[in-house]
C-alpha atoms as a PDB file:
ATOM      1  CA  UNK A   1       0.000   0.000   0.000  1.00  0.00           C
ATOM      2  CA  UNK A   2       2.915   2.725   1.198  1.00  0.00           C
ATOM      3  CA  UNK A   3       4.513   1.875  -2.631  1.00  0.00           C
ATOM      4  CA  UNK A   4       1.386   2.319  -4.710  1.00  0.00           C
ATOM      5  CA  UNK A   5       0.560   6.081  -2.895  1.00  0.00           C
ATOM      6  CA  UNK A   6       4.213   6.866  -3.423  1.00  0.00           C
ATOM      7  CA  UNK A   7       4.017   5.411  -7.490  1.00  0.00           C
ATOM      8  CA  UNK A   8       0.492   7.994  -7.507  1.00  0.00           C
ATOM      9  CA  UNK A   9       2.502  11.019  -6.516  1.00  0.00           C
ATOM     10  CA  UNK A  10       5.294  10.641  -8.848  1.00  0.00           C
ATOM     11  CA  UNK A  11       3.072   9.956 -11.681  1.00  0.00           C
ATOM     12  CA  UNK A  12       0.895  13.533 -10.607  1.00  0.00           C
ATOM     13  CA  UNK A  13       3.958  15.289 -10.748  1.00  0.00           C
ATOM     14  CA  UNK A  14       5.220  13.724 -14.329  1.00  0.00           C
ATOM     15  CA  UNK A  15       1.544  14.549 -15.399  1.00  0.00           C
ATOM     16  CA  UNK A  16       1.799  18.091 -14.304  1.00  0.00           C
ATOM     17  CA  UNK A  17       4.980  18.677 -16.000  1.00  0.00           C
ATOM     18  CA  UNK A  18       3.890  16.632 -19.105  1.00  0.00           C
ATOM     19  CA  UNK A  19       1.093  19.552 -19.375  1.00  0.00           C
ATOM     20  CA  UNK A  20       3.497  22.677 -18.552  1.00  0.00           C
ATOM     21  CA  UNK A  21       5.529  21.652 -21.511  1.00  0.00           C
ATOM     22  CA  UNK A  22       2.367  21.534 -23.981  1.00  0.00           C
ATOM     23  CA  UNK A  23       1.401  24.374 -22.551  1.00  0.00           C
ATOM     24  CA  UNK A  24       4.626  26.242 -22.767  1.00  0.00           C
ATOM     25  CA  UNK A  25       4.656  25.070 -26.554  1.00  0.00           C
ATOM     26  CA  UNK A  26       1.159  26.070 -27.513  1.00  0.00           C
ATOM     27  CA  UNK A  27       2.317  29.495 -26.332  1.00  0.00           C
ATOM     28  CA  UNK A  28       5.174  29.503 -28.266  1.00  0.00           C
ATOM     29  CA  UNK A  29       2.688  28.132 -31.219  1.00  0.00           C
ATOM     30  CA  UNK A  30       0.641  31.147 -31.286  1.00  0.00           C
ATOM     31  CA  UNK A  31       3.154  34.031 -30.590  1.00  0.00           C
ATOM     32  CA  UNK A  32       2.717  34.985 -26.801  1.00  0.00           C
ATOM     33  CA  UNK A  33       5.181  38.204 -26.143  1.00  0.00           C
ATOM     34  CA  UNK A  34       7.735  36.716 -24.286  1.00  0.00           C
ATOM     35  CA  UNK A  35       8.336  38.992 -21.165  1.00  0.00           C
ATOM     36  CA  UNK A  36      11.642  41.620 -21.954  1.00  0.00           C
ATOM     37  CA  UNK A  37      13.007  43.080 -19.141  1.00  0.00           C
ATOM     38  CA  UNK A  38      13.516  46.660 -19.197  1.00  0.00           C
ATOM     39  CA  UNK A  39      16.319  48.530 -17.809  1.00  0.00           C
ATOM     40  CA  UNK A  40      15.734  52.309 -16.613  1.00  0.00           C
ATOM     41  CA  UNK A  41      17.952  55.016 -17.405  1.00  0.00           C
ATOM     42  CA  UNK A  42      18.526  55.649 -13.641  1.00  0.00           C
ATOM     43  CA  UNK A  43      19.699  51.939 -12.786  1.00  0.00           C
ATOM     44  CA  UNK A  44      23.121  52.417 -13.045  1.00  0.00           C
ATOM     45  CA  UNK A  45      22.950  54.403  -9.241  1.00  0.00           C
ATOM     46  CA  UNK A  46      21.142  50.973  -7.843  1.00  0.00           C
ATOM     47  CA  UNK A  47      19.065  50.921  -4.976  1.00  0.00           C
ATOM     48  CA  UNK A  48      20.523  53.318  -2.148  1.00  0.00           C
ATOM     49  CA  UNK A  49      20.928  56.192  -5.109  1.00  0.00           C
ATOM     50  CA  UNK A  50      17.464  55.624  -6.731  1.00  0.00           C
ATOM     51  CA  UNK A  51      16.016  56.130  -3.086  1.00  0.00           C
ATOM     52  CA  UNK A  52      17.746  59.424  -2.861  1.00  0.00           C
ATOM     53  CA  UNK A  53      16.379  60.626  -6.094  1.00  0.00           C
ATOM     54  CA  UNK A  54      12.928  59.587  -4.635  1.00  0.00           C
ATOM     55  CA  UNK A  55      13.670  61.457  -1.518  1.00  0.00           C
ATOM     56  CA  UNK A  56      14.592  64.647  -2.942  1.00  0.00           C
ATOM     57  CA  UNK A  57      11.917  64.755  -5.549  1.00  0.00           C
ATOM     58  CA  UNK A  58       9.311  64.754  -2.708  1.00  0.00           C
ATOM     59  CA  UNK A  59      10.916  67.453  -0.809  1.00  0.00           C
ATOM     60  CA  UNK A  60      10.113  69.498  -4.449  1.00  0.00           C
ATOM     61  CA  UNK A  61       7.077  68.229  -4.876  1.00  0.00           C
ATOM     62  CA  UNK A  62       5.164  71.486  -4.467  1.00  0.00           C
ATOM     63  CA  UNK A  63       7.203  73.253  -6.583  1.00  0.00           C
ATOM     64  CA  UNK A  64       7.048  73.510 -10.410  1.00  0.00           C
ATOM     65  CA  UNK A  65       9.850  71.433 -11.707  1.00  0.00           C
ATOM     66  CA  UNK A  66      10.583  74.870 -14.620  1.00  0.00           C
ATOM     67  CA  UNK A  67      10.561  76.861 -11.400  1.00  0.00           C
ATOM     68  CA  UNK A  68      13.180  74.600  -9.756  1.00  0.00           C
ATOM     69  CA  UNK A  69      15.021  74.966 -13.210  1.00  0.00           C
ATOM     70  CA  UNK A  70      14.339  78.556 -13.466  1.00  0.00           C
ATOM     71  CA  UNK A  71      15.735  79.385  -9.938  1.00  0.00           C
ATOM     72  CA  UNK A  72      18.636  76.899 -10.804  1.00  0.00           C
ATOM     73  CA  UNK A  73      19.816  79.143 -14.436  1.00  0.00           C
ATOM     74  CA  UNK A  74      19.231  82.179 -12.598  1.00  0.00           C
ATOM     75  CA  UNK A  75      20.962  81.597  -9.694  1.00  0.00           C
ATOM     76  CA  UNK A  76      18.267  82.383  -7.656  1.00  0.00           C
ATOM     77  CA  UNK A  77      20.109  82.008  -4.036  1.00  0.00           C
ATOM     78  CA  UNK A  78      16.846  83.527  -2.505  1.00  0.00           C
ATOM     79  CA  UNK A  79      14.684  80.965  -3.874  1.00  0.00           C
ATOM     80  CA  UNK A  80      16.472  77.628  -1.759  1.00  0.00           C
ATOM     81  CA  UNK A  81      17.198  76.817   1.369  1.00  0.00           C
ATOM     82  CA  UNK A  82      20.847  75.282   2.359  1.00  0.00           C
ATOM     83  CA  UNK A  83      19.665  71.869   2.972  1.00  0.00           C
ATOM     84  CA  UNK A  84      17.507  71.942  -0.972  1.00  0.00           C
ATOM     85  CA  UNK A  85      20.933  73.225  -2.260  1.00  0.00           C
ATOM     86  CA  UNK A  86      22.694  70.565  -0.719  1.00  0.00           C
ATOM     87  CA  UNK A  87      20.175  67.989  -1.643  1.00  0.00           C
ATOM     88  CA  UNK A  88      20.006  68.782  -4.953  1.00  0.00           C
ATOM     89  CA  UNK A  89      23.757  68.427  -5.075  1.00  0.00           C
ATOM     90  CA  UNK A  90      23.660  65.261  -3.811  1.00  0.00           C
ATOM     91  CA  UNK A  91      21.871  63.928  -7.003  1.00  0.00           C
ATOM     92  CA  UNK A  92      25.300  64.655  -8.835  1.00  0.00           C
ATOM     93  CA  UNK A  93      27.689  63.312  -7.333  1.00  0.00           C
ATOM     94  CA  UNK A  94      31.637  63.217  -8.757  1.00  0.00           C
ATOM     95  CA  UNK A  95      34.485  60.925  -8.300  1.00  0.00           C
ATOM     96  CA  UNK A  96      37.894  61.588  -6.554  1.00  0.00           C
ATOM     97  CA  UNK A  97      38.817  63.586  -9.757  1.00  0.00           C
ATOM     98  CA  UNK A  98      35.729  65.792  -9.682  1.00  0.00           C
ATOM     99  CA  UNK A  99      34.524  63.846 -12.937  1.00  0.00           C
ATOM    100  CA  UNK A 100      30.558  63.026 -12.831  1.00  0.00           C
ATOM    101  CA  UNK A 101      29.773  59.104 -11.698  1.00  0.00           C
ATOM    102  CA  UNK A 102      26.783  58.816 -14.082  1.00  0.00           C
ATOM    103  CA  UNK A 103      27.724  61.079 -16.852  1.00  0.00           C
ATOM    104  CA  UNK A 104      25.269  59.206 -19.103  1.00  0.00           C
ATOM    105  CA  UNK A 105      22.409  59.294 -17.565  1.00  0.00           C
ATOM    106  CA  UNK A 106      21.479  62.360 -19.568  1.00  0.00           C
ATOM    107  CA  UNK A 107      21.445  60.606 -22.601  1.00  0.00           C
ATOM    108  CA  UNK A 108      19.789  57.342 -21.141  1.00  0.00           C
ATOM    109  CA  UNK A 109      17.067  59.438 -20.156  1.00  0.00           C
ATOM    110  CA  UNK A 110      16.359  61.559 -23.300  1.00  0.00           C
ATOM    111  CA  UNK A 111      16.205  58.101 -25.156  1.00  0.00           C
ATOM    112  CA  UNK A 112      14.354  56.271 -23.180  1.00  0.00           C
ATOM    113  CA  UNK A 113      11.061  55.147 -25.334  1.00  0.00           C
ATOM    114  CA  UNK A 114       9.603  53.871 -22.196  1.00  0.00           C
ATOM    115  CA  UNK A 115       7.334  56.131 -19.727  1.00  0.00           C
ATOM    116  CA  UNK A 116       9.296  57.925 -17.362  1.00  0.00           C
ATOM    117  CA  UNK A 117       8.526  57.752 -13.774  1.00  0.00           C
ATOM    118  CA  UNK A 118       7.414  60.934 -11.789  1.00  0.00           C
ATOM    119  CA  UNK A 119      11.214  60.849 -10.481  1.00  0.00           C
ATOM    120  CA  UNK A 120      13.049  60.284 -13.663  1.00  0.00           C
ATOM    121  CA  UNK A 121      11.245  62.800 -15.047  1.00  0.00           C
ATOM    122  CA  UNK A 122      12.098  64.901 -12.028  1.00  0.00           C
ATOM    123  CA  UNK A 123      15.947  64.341 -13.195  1.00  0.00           C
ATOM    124  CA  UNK A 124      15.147  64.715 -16.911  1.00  0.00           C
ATOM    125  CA  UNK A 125      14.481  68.063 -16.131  1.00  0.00           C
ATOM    126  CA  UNK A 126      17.397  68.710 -14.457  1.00  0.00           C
ATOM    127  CA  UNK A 127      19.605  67.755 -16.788  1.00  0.00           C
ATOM    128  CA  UNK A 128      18.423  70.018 -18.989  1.00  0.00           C
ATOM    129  CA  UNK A 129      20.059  73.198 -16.898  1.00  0.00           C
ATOM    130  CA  UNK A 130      23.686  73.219 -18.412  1.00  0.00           C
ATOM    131  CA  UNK A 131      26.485  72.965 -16.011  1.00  0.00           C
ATOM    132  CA  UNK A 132      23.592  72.430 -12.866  1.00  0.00           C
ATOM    133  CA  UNK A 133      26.432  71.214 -10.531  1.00  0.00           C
ATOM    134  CA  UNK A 134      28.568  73.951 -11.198  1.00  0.00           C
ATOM    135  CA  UNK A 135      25.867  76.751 -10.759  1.00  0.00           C
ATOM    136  CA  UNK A 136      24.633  74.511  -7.367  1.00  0.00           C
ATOM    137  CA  UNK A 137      27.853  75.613  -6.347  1.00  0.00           C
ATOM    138  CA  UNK A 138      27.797  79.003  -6.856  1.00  0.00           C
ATOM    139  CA  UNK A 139      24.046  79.039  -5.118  1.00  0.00           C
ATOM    140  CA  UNK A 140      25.418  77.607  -2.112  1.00  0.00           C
ATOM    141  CA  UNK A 141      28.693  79.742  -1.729  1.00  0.00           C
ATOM    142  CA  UNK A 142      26.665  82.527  -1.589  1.00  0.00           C
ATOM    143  CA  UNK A 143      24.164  81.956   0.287  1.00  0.00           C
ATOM    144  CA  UNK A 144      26.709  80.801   2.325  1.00  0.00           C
ATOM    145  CA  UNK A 145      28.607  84.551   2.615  1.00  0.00           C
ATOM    146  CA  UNK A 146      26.838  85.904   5.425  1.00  0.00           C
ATOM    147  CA  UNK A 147      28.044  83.515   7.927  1.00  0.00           C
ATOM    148  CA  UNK A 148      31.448  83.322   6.485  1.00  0.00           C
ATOM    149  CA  UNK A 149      31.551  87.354   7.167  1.00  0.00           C
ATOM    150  CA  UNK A 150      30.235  87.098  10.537  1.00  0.00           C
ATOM    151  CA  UNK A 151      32.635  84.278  10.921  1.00  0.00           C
ATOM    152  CA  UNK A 152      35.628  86.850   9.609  1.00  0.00           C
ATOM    153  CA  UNK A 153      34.503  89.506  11.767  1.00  0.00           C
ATOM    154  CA  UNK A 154      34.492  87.311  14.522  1.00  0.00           C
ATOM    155  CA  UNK A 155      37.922  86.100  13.575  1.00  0.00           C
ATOM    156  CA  UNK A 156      39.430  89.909  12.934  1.00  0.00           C
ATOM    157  CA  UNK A 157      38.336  91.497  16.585  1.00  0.00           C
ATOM    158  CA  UNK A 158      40.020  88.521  18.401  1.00  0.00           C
ATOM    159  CA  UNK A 159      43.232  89.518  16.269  1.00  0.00           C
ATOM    160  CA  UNK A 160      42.934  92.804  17.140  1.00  0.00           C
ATOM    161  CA  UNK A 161      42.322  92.194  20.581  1.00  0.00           C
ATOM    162  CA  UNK A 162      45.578  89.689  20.648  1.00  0.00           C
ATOM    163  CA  UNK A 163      47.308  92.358  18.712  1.00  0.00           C
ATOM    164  CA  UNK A 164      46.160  95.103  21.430  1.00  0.00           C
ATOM    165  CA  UNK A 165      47.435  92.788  24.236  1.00  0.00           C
ATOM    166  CA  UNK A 166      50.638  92.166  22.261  1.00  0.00           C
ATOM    167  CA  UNK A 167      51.493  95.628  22.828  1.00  0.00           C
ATOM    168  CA  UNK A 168      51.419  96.131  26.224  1.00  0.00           C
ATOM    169  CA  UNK A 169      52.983  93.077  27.074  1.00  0.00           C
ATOM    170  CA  UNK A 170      56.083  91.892  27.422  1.00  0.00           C
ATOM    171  CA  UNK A 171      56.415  89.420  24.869  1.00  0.00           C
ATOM    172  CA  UNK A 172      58.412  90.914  22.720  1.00  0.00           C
ATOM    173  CA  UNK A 173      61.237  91.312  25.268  1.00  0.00           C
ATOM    174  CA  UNK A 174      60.648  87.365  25.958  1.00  0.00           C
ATOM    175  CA  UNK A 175      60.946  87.294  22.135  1.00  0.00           C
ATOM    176  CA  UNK A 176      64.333  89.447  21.822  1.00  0.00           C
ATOM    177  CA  UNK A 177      65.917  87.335  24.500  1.00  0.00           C
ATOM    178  CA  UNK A 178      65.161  84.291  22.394  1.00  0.00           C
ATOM    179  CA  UNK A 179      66.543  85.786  19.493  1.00  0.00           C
ATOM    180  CA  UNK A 180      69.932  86.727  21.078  1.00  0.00           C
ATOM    181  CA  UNK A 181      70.282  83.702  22.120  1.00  0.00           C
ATOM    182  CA  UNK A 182      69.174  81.695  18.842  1.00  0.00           C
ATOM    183  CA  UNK A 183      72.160  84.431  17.065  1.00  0.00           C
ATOM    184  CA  UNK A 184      74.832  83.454  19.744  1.00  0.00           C
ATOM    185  CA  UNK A 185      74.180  79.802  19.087  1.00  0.00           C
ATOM    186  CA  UNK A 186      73.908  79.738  15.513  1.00  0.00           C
ATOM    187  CA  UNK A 187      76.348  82.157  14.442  1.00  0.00           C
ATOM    188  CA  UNK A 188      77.297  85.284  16.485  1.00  0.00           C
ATOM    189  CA  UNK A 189      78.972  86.615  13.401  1.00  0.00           C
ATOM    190  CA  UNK A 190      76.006  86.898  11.328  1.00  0.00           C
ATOM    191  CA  UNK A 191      73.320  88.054  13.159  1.00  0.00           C
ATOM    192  CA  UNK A 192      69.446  87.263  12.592  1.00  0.00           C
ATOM    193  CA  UNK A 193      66.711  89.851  12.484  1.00  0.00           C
ATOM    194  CA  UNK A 194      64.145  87.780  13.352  1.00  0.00           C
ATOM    195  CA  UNK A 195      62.746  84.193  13.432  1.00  0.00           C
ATOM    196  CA  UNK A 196      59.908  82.303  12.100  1.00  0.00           C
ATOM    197  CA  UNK A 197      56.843  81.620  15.242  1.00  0.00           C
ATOM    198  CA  UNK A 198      56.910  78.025  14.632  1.00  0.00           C
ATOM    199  CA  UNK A 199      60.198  78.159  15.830  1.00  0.00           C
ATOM    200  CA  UNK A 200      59.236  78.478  19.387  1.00  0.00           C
ATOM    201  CA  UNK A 201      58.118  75.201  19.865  1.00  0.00           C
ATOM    202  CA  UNK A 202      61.283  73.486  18.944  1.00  0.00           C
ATOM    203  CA  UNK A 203      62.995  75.417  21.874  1.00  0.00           C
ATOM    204  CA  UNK A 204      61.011  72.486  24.538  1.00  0.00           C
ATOM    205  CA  UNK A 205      63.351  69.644  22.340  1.00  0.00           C
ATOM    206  CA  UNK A 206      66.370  70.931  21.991  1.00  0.00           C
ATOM    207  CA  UNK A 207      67.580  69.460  24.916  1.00  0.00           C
ATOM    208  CA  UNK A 208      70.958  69.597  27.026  1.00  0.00           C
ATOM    209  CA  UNK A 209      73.890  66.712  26.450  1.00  0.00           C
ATOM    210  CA  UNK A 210      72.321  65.246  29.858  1.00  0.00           C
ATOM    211  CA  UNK A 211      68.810  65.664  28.540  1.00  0.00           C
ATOM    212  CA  UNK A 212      67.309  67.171  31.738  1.00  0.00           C
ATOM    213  CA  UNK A 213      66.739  70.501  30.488  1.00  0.00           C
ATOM    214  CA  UNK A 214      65.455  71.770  27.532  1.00  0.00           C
ATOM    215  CA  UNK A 215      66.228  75.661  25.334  1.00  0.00           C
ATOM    216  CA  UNK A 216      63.619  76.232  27.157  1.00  0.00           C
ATOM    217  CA  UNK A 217      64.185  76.291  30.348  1.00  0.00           C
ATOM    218  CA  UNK A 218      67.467  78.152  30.097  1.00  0.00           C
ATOM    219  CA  UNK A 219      65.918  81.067  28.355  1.00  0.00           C
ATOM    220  CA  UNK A 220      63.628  80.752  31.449  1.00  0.00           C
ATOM    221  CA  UNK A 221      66.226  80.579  33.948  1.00  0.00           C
ATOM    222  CA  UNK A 222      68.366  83.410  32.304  1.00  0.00           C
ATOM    223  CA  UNK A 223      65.338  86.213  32.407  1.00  0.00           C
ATOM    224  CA  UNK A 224      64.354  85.010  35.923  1.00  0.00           C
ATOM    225  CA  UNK A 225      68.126  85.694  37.322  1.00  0.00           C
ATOM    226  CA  UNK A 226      67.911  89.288  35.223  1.00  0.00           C
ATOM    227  CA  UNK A 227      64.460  90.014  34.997  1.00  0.00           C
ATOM    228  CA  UNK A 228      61.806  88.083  36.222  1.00  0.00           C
ATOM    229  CA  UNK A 229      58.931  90.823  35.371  1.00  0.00           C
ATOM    230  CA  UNK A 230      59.299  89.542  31.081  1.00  0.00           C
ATOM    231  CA  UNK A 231      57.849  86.373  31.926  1.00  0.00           C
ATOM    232  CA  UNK A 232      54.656  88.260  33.267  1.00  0.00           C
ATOM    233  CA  UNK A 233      53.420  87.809  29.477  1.00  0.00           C
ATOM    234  CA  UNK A 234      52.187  84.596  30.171  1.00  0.00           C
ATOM    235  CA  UNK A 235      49.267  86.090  31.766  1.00  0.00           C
ATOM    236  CA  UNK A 236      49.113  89.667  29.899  1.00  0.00           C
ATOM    237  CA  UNK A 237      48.327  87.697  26.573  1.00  0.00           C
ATOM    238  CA  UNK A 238      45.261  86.173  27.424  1.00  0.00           C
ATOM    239  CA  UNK A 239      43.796  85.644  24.381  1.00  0.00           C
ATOM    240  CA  UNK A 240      46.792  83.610  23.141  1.00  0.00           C
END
């Protein structure tokens, strides 16, 4: 009995294929489209890159796309924010050598005899503004000049205040005393004028031939046995 169920399900399943393959002819017999797999001009970015395109479309999507490209060949600064100017960048994206990754896309997309998608179409349009990275760019540079000015300003009072405190210091007689001495080391014949900043930290390695005491601390010893008061710099430069 177990042998003649298991002889009944093997000859179902050779039936059933027996049938597909008729089947699968007859279709073949009377011309049935055979299913063609279409590629779309945007594949080449895959998955991760055709979400992005999604995502930023629907950030736009109450705006006119020819506004969008309007704003764009005007440079119309006014008309997006810093985060649409950096997502629109985002959409082209260039390699290490500032080449575009899907420099065909342009063409992929104007010859495409499919029907677009409400994001392709999206990107269609934005390939038709010439040099759209480039003037992206420019958008977000200047929108981005009033915080780089309040940045500079910002920048320029603390260098005048450093400058101011500078002054009325005595850092520049700490500064003279390291001089003399970098002239007497280096060649008392042929005296310096003046020395690079960066040159003050080297003075903390260039040690002693018993390596307990560094440039530094000689220079520090020397004004403290003549005159203690130049060190006071230290806390007249505060800004420093």
């Amino acid at each position: 009995k177990y042998k003649k169920i298991v002889d009944e399900k093997l000859l179902l399943k050779h039936f059933q294929k027996i049938v597909k393959q008729k089947e699968d002819k007859k279709d073949e017999g009377n011309g049935a489209p055979k299913k063609v797999e279409i590629t779309r001009p945007l594949a080449s970015r895959g998955i991760e890159g055709s979400l992005n395109i999604g995502v930023v479309y629907k950030t736009f999507a109450t705006t006119a796309i020819t506004t969008i490209v309007d704003g764009i060949n005007k440079g119309n600064d006014n008309q997006f924010s810093t985060d649409d100017v950096i997502n629109l960048l985002s959409l082209f994206p260039v390699d290490k050598e500032g080449k575009p990754k899907y420099k065909d896309e342009k063409i992929a997309l104007d010859s495409f005899t499919h029907d677009l998608t409400p994001s392709e179409q999206f990107m269609k349009k934005l390939y038709s503004v010439p040099l759209i990275r480039e003037k992206l760019i420019v958008i977000q540079m200047r929108k981005q000049i009033p915080s780089n000015l309040k940045e500079l300003e910002t920048n320029i009072k603390s260098l005048e205040e450093t400058m101011s405190q500078f002054k009325r210091s005595t850092l520049c007689r700490f500064l003279e005393v390291v001089l003399a001495v970098g002239n007497y080391l280096n060649n008392p014949r042929k005296l310096a004028r003046g020395f690079e900043l960066q040159t003050l930290t080297k003075l903390a390695s260039i040690k002693t031939n018993d390596k307990k005491r560094s440039l530094l601390h000689i220079i520090c010893e020397m004004i403290c046995n003549s005159n203690g008061a130049v060190l006071d710099f230290i806390d007249q430069v505060s800004s420093l």
